[in-house]
Structures are given as structure tokens and as C-alpha cells.
PDB file of N, CA and C in Angstrom:
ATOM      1  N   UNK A   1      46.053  16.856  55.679  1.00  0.00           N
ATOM      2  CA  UNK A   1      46.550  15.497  55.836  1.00  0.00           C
ATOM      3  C   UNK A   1      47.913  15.414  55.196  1.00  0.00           C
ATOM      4  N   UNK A   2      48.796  14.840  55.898  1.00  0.00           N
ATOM      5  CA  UNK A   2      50.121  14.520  55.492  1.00  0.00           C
ATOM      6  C   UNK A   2      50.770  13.266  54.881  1.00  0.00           C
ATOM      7  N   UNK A   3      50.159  12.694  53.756  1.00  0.00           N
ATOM      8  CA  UNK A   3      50.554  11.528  53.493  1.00  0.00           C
ATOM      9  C   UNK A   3      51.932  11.573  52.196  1.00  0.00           C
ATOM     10  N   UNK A   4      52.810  10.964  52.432  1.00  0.00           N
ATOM     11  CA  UNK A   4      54.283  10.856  51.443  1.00  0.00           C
ATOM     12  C   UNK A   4      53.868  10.371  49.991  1.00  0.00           C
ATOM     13  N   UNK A   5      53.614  11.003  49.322  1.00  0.00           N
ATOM     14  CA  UNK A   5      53.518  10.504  47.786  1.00  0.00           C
ATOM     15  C   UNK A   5      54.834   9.423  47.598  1.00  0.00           C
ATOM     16  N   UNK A   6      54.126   8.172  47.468  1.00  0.00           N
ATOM     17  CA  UNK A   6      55.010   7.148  47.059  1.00  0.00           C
ATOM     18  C   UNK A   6      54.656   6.349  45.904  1.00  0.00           C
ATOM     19  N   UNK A   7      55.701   5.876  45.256  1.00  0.00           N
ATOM     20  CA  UNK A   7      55.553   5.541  44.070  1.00  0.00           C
ATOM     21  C   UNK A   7      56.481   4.631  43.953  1.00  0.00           C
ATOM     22  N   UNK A   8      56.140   3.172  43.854  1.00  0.00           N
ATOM     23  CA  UNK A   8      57.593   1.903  43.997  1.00  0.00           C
ATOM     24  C   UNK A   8      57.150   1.764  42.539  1.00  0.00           C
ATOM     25  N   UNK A   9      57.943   0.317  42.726  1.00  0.00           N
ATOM     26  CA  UNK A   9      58.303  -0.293  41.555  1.00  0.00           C
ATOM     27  C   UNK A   9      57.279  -1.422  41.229  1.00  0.00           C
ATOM     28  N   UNK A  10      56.047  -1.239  41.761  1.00  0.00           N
ATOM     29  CA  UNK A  10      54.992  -1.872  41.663  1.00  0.00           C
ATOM     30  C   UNK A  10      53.459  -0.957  41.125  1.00  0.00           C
ATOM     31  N   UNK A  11      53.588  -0.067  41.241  1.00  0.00           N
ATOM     32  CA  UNK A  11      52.247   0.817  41.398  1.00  0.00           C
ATOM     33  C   UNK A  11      51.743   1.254  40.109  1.00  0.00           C
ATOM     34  N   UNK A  12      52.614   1.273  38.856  1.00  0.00           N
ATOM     35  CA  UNK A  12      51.572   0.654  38.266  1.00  0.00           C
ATOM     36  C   UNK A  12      51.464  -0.743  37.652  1.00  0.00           C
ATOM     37  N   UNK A  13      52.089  -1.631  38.190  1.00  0.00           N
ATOM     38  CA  UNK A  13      51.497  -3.290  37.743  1.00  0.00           C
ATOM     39  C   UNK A  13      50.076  -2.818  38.711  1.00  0.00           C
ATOM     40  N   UNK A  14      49.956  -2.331  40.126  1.00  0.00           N
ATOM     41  CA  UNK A  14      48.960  -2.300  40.736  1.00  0.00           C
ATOM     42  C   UNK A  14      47.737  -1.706  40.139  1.00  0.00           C
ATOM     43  N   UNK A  15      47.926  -0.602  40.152  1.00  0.00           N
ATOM     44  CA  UNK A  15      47.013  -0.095  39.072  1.00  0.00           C
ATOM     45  C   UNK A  15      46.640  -0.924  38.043  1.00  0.00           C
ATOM     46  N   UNK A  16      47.603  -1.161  37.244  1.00  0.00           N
ATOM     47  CA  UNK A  16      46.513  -2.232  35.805  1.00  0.00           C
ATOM     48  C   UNK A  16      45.989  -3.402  36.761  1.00  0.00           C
ATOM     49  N   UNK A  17      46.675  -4.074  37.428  1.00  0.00           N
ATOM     50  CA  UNK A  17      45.466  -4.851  37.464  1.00  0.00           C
ATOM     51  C   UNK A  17      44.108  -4.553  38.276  1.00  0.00           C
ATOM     52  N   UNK A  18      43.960  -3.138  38.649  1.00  0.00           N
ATOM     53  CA  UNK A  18      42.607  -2.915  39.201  1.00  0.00           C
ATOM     54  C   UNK A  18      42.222  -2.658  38.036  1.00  0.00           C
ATOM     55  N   UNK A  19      42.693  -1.953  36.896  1.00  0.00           N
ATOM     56  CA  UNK A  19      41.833  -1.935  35.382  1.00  0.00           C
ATOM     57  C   UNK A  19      41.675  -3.444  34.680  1.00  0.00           C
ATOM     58  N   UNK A  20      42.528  -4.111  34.742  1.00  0.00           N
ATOM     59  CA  UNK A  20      42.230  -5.343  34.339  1.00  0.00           C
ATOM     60  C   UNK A  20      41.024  -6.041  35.066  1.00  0.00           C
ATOM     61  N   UNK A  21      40.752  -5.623  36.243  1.00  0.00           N
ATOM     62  CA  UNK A  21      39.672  -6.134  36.798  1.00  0.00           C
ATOM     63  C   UNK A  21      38.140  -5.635  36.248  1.00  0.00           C
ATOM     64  N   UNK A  22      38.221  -4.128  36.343  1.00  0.00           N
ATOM     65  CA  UNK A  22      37.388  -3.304  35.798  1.00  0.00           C
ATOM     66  C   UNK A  22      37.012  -4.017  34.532  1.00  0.00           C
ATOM     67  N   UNK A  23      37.799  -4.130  33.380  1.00  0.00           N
ATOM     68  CA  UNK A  23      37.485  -4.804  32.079  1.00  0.00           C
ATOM     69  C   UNK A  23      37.136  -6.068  31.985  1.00  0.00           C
ATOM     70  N   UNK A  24      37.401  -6.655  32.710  1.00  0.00           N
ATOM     71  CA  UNK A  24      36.916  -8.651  33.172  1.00  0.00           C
ATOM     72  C   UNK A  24      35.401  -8.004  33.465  1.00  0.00           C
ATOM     73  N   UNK A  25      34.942  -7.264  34.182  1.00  0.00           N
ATOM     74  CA  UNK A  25      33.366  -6.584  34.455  1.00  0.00           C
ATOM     75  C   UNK A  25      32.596  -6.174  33.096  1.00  0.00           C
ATOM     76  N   UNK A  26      33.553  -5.379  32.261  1.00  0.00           N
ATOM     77  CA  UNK A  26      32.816  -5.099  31.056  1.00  0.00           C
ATOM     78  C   UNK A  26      33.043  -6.216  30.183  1.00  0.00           C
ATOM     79  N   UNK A  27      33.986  -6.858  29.755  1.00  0.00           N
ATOM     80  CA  UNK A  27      34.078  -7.757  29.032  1.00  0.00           C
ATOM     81  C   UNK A  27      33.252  -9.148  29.009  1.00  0.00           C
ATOM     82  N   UNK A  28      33.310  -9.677  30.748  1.00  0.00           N
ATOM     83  CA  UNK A  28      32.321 -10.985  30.757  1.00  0.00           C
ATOM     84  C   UNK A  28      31.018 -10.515  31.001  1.00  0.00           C
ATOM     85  N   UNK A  29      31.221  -9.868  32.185  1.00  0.00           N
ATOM     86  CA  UNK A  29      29.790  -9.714  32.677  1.00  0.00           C
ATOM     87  C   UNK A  29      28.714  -9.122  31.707  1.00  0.00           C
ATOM     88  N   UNK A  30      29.286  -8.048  30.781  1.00  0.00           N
ATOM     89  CA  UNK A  30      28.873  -7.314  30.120  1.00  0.00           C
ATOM     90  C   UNK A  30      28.164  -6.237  30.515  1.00  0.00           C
ATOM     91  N   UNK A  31      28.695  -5.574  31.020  1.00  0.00           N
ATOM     92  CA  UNK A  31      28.619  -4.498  32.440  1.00  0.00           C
ATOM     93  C   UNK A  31      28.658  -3.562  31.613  1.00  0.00           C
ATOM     94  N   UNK A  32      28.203  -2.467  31.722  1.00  0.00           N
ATOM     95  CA  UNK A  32      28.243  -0.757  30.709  1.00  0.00           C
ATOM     96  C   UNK A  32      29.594  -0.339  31.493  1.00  0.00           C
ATOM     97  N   UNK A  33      30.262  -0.049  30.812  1.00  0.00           N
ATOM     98  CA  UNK A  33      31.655   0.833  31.265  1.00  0.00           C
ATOM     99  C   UNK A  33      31.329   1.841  32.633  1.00  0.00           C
ATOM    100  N   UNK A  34      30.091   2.789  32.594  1.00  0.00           N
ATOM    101  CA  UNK A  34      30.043   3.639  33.394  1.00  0.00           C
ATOM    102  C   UNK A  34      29.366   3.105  34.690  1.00  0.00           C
ATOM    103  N   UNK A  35      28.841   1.733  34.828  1.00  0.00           N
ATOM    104  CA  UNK A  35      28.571   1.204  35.894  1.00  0.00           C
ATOM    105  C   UNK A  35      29.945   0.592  36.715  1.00  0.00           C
ATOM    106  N   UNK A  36      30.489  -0.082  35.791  1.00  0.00           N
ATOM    107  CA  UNK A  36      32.150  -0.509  36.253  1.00  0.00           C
ATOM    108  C   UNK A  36      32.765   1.007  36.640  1.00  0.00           C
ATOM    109  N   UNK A  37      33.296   2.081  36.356  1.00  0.00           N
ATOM    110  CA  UNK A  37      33.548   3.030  36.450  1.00  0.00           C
ATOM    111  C   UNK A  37      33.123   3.688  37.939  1.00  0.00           C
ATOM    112  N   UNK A  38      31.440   3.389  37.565  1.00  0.00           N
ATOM    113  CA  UNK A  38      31.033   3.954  39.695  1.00  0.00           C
ATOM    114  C   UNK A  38      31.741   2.821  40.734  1.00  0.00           C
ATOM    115  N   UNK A  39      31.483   1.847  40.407  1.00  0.00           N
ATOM    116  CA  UNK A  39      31.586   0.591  41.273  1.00  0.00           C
ATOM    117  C   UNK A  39      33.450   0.896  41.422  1.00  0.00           C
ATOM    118  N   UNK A  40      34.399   1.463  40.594  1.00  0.00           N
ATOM    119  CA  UNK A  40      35.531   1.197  40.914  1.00  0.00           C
ATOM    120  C   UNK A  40      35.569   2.731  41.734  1.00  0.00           C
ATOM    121  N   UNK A  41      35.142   3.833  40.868  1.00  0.00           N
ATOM    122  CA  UNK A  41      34.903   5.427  42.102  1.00  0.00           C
ATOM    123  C   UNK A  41      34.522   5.034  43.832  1.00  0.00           C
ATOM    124  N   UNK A  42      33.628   3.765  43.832  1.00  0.00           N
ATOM    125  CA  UNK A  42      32.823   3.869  45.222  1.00  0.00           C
ATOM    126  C   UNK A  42      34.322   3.162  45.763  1.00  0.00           C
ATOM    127  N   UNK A  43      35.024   2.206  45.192  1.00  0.00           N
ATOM    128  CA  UNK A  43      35.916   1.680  46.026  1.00  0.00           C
ATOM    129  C   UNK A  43      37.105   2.394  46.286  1.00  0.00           C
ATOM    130  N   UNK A  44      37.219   3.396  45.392  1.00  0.00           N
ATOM    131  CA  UNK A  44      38.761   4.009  45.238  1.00  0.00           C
ATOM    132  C   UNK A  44      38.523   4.893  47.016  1.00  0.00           C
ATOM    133  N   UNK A  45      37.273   5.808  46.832  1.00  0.00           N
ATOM    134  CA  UNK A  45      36.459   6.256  47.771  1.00  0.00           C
ATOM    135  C   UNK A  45      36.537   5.849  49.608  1.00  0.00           C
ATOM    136  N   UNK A  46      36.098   4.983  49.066  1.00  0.00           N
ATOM    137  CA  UNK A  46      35.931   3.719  50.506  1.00  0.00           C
ATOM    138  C   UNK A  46      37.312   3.330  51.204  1.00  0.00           C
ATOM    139  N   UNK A  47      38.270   3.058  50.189  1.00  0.00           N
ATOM    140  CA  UNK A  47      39.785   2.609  51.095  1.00  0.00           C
ATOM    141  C   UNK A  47      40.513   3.808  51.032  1.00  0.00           C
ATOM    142  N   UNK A  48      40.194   4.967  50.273  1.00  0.00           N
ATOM    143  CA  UNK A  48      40.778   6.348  51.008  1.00  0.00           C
ATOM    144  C   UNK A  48      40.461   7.117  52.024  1.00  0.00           C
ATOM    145  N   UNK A  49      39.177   6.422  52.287  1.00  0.00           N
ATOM    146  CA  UNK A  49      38.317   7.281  53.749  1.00  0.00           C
ATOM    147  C   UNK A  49      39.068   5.611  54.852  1.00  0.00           C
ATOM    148  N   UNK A  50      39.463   4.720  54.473  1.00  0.00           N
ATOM    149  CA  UNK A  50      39.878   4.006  55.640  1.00  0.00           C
ATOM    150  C   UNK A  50      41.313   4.332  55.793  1.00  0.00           C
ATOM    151  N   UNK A  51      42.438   4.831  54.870  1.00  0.00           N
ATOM    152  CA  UNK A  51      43.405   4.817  54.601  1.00  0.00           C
ATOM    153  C   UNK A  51      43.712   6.352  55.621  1.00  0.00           C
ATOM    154  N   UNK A  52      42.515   6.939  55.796  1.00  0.00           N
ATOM    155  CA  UNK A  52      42.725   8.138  56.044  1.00  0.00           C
ATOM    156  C   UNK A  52      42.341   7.829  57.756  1.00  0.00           C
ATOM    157  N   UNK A  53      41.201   7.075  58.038  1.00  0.00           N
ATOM    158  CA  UNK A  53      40.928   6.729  59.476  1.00  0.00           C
ATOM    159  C   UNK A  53      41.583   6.027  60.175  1.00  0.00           C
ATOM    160  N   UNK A  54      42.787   5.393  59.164  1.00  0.00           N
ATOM    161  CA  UNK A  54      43.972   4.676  60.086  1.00  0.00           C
ATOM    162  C   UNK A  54      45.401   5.471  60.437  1.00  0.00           C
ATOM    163  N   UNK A  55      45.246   6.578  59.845  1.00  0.00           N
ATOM    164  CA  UNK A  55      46.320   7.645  60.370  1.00  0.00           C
ATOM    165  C   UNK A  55      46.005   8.433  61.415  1.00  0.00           C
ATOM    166  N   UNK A  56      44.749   7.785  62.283  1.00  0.00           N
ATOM    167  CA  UNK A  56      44.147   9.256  63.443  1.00  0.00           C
ATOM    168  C   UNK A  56      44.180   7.793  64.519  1.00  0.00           C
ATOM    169  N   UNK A  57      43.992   8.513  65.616  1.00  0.00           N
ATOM    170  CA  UNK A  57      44.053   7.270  67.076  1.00  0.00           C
ATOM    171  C   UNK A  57      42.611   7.699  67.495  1.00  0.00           C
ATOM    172  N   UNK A  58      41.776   8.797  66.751  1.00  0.00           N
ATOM    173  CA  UNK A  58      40.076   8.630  67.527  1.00  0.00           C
ATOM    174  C   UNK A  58      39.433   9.183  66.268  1.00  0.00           C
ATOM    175  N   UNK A  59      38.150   8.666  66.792  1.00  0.00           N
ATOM    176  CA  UNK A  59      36.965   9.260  65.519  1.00  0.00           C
ATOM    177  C   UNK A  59      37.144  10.828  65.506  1.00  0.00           C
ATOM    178  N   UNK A  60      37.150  11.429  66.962  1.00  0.00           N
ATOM    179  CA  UNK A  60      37.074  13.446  66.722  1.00  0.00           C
ATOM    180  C   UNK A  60      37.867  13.539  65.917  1.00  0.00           C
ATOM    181  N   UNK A  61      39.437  13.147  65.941  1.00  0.00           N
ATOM    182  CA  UNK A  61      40.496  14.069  65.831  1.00  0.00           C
ATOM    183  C   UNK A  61      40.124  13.714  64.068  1.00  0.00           C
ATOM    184  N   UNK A  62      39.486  12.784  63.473  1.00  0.00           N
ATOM    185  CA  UNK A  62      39.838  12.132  62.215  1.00  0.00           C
ATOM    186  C   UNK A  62      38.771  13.466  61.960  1.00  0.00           C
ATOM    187  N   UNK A  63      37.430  13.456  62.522  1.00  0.00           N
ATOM    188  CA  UNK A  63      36.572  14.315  62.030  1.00  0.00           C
ATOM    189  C   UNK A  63      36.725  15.567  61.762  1.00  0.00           C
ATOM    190  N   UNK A  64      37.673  16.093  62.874  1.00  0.00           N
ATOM    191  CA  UNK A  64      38.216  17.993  62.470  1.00  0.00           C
ATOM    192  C   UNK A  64      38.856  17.762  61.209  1.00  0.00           C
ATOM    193  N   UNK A  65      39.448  16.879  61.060  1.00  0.00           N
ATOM    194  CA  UNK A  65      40.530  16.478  59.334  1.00  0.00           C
ATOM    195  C   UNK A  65      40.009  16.669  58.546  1.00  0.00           C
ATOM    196  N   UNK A  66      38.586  16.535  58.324  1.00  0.00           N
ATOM    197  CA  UNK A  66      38.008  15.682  57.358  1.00  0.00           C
ATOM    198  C   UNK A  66      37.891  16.952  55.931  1.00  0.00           C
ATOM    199  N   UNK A  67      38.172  18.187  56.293  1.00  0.00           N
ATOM    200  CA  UNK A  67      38.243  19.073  54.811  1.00  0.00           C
ATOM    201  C   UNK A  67      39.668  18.491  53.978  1.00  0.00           C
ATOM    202  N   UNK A  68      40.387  18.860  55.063  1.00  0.00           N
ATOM    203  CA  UNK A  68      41.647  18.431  54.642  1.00  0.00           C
ATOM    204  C   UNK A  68      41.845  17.425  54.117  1.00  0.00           C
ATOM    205  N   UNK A  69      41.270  16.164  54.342  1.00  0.00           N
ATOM    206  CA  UNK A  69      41.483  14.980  53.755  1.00  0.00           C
ATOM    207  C   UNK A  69      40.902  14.808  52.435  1.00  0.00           C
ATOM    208  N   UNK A  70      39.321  15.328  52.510  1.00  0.00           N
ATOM    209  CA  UNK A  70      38.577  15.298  50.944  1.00  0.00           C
ATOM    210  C   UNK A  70      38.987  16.035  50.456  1.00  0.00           C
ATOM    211  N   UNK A  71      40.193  17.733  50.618  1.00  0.00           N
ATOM    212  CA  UNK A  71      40.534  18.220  49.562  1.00  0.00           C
ATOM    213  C   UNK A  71      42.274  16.924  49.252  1.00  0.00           C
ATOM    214  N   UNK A  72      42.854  16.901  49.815  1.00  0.00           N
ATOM    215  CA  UNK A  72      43.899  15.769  49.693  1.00  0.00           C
ATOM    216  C   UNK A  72      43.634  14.352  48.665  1.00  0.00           C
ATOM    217  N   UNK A  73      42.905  14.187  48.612  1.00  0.00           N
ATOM    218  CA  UNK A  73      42.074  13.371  48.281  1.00  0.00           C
ATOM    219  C   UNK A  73      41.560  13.812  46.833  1.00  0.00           C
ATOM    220  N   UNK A  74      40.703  14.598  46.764  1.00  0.00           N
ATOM    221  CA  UNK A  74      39.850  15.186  45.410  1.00  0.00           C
ATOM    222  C   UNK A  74      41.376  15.686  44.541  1.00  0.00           C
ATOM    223  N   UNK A  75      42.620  16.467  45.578  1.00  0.00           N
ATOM    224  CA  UNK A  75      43.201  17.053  44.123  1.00  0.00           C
ATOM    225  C   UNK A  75      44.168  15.957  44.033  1.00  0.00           C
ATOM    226  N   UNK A  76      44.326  14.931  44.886  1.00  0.00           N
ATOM    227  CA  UNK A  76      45.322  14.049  44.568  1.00  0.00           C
ATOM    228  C   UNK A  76      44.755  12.806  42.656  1.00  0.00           C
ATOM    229  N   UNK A  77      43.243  12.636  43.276  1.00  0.00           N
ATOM    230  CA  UNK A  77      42.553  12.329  41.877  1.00  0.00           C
ATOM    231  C   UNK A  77      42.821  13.194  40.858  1.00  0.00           C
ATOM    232  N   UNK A  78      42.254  14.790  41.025  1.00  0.00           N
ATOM    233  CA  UNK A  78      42.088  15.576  40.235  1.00  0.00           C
ATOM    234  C   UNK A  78      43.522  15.761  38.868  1.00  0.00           C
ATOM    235  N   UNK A  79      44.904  15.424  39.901  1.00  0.00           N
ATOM    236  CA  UNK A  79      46.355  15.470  39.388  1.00  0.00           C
ATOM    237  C   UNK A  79      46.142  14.025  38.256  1.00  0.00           C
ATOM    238  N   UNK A  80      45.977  13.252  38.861  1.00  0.00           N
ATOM    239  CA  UNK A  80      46.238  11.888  38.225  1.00  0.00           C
ATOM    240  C   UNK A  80      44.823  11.836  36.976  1.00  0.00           C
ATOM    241  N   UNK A  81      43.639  12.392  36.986  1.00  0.00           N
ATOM    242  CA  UNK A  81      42.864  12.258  35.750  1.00  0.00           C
ATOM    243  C   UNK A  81      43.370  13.053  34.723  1.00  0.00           C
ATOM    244  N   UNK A  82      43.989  14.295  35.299  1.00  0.00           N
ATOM    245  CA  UNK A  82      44.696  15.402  34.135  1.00  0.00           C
ATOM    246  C   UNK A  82      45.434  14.815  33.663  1.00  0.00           C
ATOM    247  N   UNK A  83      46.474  13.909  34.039  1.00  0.00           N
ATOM    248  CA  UNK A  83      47.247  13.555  33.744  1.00  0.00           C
ATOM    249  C   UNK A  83      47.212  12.369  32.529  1.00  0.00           C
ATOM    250  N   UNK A  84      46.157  11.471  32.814  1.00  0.00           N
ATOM    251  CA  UNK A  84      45.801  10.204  32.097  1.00  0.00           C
ATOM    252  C   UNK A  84      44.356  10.891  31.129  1.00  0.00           C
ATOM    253  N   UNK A  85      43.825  11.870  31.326  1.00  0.00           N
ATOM    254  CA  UNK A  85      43.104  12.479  30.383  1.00  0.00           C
ATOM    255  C   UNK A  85      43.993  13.394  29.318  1.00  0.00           C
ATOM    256  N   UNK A  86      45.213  14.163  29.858  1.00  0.00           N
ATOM    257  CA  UNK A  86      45.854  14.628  28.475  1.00  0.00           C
ATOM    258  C   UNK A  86      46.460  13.377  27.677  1.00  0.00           C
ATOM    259  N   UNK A  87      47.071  12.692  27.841  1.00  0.00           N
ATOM    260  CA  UNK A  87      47.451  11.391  27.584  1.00  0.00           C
ATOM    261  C   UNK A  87      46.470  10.604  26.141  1.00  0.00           C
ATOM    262  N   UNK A  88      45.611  10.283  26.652  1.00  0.00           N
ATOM    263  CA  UNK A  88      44.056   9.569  25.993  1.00  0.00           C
ATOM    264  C   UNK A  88      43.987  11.130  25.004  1.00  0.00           C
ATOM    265  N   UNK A  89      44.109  12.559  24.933  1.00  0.00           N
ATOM    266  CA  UNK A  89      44.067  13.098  24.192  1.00  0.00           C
ATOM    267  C   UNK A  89      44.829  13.578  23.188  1.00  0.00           C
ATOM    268  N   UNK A  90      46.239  13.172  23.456  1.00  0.00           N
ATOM    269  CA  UNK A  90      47.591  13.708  22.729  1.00  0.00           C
ATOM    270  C   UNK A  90      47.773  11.970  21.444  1.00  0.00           C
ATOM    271  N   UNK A  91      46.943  10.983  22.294  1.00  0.00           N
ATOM    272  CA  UNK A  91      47.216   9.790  21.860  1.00  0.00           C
ATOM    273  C   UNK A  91      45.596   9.090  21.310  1.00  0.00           C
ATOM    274  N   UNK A  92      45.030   9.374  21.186  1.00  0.00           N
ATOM    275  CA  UNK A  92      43.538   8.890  21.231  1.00  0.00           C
ATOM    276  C   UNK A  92      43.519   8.185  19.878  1.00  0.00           C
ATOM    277  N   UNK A  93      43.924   8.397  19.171  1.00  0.00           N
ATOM    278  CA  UNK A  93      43.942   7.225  18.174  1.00  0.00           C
ATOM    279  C   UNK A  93      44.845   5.764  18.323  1.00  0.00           C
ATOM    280  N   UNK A  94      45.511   5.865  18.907  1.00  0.00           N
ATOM    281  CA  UNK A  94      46.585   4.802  19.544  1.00  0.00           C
ATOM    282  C   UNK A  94      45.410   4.349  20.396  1.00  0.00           C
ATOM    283  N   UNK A  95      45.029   4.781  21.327  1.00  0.00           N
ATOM    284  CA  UNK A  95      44.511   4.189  22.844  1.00  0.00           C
ATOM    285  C   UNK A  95      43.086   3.597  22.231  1.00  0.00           C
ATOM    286  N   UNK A  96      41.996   4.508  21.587  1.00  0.00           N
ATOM    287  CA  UNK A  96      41.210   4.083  20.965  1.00  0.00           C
ATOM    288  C   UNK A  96      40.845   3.016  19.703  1.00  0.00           C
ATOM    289  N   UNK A  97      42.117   2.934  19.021  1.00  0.00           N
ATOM    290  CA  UNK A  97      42.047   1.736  18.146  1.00  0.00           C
ATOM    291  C   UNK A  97      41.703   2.437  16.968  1.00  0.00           C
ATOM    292  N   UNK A  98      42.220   3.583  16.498  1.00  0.00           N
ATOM    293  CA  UNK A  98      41.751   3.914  15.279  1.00  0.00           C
ATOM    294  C   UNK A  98      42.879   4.460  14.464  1.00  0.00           C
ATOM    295  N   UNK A  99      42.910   3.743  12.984  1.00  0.00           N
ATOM    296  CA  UNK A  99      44.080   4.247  12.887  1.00  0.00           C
ATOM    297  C   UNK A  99      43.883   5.715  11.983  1.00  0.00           C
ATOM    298  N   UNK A 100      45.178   6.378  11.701  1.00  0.00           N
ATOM    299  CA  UNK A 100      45.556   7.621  11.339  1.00  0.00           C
ATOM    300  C   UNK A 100      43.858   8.013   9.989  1.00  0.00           C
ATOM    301  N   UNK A 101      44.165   7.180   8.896  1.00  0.00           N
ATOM    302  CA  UNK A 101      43.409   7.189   8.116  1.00  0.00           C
ATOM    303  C   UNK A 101      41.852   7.327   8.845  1.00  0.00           C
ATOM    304  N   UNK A 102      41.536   6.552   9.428  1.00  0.00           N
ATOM    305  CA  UNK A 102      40.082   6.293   9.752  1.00  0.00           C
ATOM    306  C   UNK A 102      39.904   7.923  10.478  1.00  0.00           C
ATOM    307  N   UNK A 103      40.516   8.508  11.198  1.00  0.00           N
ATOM    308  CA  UNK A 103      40.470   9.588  12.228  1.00  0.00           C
ATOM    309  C   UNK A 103      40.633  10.603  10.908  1.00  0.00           C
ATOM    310  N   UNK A 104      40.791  10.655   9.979  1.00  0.00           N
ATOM    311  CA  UNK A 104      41.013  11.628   9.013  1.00  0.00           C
ATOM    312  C   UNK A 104      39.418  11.461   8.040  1.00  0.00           C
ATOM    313  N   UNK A 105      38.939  10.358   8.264  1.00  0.00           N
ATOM    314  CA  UNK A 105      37.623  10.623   7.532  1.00  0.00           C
ATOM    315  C   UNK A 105      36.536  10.827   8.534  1.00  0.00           C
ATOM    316  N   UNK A 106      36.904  10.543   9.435  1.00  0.00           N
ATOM    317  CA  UNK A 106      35.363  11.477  10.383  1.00  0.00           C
ATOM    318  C   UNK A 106      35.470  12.453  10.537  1.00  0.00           C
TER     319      UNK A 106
END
């Protein structure tokens, strides 16, 4: 699959506010993080398999695609968790709320 990695001047206000949404779930509802977490996986999921069925003009031609697209897909995630997982690890006391001291006595 051939899609243009684009990146405006919006994408990530876009992004936070799908996390801001995510956290309105854990915060009011009082939702377990890892239920919010599937529920946002099933959607990320869902509009990349439509995102992907609106670049084909028939169901076959989308279906021969379809390695191509779930690997397009899996390493396009796979780039962006490495990325926001080294991050949360170089910084985890910042992101987590703990300061220097406290991380030195556990």
C-alpha cells in the first residue's frame, strides 16, 4: 500500500485530543486504562481498514492488498509506539509524576 506519510500542522493537536478523549473515559467514567486502551486499538483498527478500502475501486482488488496493508499498518504503529515508548522511558519520571527523589528511594 502506498500511502504519503503526512504530517500538518494539526496532527498532533489531533492526536491529543483522541487521548484527551481516552482520559475523559478513565477519569469520569472510571474505566480501567486497559479497557479505554482496547476500545481506542479497536477504533484506530476500524478507520485504517476503511482508510485503506477507500483507496481500492472493488472489494477483490482491496483483498489481494490486504498483506500489504496489515504489514503497512502494523509497522506504521510499530514506528510510532517505539517512538512514544522510548520517550515515557528516557522521561518516566516527568511523564509519570514522580519526582527525582521519590524514583531514588524505590
Amino acid at each position: 500500500m502506498s500511502q504519503t506519510e503526512e504530517i500538518d500542522e494539526k496532527f498532533y493537536e489531533r492526536a491529543d485530543a483522541h487521548i484527551a478523549l481516552a482520559n475523559d473515559h478513565i477519569n469520569h467514567e472510571q474505566v480501567r486504562p486497559a479497557l479505554v486502551n482496547n476500545s481506542l486499538l479497536y477504533a484506530a483498527s476500524r478507520f485504517s481498514a476503511w482508510i485503506a478500502a477507500a483507496s481500492f475501486t472493488n472489494a477483490e482488488d482491496l483483498q489481494k492488498e490486504k498483506e500489504d496493508v496489515l504489514d503497512f499498518f502494523t509497522n506504521k504503529y510499530r514506528e510510532m509506539l517505539e517512538e512514544n515508548f522510548d520517550n515515557y522511558a528516557q522521561n518516566y519520571e516527568h511523564f509519570m509524576g514522580i519526582s527525582k527523589e521519590q524514583g531514588e528511594e524505590a
